[in-house]
Protein backbone atom coordinates (compact mmCIF):
# COMPACT_ATOMS: atom_id res chain seq x y z
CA UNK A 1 -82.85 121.49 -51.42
CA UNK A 2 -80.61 124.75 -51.38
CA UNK A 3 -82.81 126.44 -48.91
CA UNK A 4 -83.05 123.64 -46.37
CA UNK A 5 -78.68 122.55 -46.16
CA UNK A 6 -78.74 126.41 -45.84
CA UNK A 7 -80.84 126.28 -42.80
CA UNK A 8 -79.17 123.29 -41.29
CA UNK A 9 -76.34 124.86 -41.58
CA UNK A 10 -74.17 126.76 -43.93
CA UNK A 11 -70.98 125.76 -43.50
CA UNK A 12 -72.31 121.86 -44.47
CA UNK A 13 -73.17 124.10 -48.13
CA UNK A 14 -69.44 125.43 -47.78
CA UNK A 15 -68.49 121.64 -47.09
CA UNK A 16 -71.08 120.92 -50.71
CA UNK A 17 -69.70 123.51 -52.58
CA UNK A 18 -65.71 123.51 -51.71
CA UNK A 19 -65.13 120.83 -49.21
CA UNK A 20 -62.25 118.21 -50.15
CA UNK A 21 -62.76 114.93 -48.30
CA UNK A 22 -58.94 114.38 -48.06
CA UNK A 23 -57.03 116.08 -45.79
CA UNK A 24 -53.57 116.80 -46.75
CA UNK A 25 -50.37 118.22 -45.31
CA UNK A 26 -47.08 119.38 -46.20
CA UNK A 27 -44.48 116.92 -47.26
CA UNK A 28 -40.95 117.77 -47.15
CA UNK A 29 -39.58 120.80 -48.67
CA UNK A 30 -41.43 122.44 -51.28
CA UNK A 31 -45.30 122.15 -51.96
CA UNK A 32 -45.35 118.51 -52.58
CA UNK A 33 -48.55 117.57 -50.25
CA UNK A 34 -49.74 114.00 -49.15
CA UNK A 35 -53.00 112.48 -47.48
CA UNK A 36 -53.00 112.52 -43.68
CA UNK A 37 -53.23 109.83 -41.49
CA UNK A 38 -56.06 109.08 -39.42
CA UNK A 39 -53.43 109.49 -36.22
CA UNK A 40 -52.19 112.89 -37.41
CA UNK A 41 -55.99 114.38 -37.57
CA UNK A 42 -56.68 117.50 -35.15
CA UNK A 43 -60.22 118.19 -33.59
CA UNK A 44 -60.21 121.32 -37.03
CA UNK A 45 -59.99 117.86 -39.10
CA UNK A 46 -62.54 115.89 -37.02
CA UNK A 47 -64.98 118.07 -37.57
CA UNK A 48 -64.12 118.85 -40.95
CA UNK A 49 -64.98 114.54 -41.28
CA UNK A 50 -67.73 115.26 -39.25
CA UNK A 51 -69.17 118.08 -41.52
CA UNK A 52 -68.64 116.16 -44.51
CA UNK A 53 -70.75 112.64 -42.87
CA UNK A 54 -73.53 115.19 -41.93
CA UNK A 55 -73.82 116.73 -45.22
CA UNK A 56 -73.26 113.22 -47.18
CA UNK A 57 -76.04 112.04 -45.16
CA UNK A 58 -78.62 114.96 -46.08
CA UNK A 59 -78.32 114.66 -49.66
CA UNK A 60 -78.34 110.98 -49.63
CA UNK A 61 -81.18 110.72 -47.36
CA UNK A 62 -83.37 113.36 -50.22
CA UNK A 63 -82.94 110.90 -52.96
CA UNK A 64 -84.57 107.88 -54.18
CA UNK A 65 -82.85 104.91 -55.49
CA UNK A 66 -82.13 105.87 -58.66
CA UNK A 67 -79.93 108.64 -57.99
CA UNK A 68 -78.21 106.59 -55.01
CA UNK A 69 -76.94 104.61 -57.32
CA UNK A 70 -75.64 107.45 -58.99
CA UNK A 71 -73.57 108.59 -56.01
CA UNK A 72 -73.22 105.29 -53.87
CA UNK A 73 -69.29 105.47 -54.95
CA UNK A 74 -69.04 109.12 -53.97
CA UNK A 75 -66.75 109.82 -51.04
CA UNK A 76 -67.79 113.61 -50.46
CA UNK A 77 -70.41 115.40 -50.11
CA UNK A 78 -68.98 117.72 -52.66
CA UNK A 79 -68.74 115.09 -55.37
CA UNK A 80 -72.39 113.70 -54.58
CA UNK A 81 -73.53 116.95 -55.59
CA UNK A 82 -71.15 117.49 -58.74
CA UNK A 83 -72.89 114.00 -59.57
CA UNK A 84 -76.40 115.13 -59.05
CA UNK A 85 -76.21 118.54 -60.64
CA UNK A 86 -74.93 116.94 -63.83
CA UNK A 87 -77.34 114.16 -63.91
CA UNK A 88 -80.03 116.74 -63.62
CA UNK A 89 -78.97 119.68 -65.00
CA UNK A 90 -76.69 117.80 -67.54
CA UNK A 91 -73.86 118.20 -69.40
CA UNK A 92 -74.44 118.73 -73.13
CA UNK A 93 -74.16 114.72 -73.86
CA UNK A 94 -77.14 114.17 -71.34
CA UNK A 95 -79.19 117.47 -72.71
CA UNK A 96 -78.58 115.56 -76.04
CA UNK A 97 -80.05 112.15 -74.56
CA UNK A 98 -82.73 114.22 -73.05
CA UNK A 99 -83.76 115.49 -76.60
CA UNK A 100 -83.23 111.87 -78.03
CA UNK A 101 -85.70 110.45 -75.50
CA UNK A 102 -88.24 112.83 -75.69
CA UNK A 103 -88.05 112.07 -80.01
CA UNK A 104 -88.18 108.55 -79.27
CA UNK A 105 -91.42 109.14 -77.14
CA UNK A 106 -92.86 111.82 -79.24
CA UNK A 107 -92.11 109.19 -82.30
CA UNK A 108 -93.33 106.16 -80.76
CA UNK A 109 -95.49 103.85 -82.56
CA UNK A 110 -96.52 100.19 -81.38
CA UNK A 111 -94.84 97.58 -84.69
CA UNK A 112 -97.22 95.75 -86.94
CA UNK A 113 -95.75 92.14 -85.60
CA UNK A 114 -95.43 93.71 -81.41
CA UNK A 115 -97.67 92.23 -78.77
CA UNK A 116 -99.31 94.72 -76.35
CA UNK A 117 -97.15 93.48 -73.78
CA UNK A 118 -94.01 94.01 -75.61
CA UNK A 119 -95.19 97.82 -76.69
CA UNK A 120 -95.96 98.24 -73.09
CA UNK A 121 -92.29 96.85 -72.14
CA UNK A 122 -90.88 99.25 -74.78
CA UNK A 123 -92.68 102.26 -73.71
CA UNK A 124 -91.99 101.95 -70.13
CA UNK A 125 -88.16 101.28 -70.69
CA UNK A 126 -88.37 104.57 -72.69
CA UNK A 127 -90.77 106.78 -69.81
CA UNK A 128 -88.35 105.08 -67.30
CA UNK A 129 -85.38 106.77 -68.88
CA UNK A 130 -87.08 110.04 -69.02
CA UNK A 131 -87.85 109.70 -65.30
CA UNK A 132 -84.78 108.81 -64.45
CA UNK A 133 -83.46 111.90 -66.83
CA UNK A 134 -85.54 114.17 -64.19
CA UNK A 135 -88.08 114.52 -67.42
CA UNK A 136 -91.80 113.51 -65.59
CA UNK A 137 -94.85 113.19 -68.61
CA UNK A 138 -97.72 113.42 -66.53
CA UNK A 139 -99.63 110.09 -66.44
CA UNK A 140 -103.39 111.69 -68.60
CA UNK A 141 -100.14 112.06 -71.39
CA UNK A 142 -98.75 108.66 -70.98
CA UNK A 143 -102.15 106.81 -71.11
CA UNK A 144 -103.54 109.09 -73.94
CA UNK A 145 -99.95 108.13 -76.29
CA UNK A 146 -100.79 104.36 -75.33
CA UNK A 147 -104.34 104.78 -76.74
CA UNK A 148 -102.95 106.57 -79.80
CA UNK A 149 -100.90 103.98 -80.67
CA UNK A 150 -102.47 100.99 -80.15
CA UNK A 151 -103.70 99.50 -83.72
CA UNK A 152 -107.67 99.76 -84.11
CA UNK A 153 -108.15 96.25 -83.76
């Protein structure tokens, strides 16, 4: 995704990478600083807005709805990717449910007193997670560990 907000324009990857969606000024003496008001923008500001909208707008627009609900609450476009980047890259608590997934799956065995539906429900919630972990077990894998684990009768 890099490569193509790059095209489109780098300063929206400036706005990605350092942009602040709140635009501040000077308050009193000193370096006290507050919020501005939508009256006291400047065209510089506009267009800041304007750069932020554009690049909010291309990230949200490559994701599916998963990771929108990640970053629906996310007011710039530099926190939307923060929020990405650390669902998918991950900080070491989601490398470490990452690793606990995978055991689970690796692990996974269908219970003596489990319907097939249940198993199924049970699997999916824990392929789901993986998915949604950016961790994609093609489906030849997913069908063969069903087969493996259903009981012979």
């Amino acid at each position: 995704m890099d490569d193509f907000i790059m095209a489109e324009d780098s300063e929206l990857w400036d706005m990605i990478c350092d942009g602040s969606f709140v635009l501040i000024k000077a308050a009193g003496e000193g370096t006290r600083t507050v919020p501005k008001t939508r009256k006291e923008y400047h065209d510089v500001d506009r267009k800041t807005i304007k750069k932020n909208f554009k690049a909010n707008k291309i990230l949200v627009c490559g994701i599916g709805p998963d990771e929108y609900n990640r970053v629906s609450a996310c007011e710039s476009a530099k926190e939307i990717w923060k929020t990405l980047k650390t669902a998918h890259e991950g900080t070491t608590q989601v490398k470490q449910f990452k690793i606990d997934m995978l055991t689970k799956y690796e692990l996974f065995k269908m219970k003596e007193d489990e319907s097939i539906q249940d198993m199924h429900t049970h699997f999916t919630s824990i392929i789901n997670e993986l998915h949604s972990h950016g961790e994609v077990i093609p489906t030849n894998k997913l069908v063969q560990k069903i087969l493996n684990v259903l009981p012979g009768s």
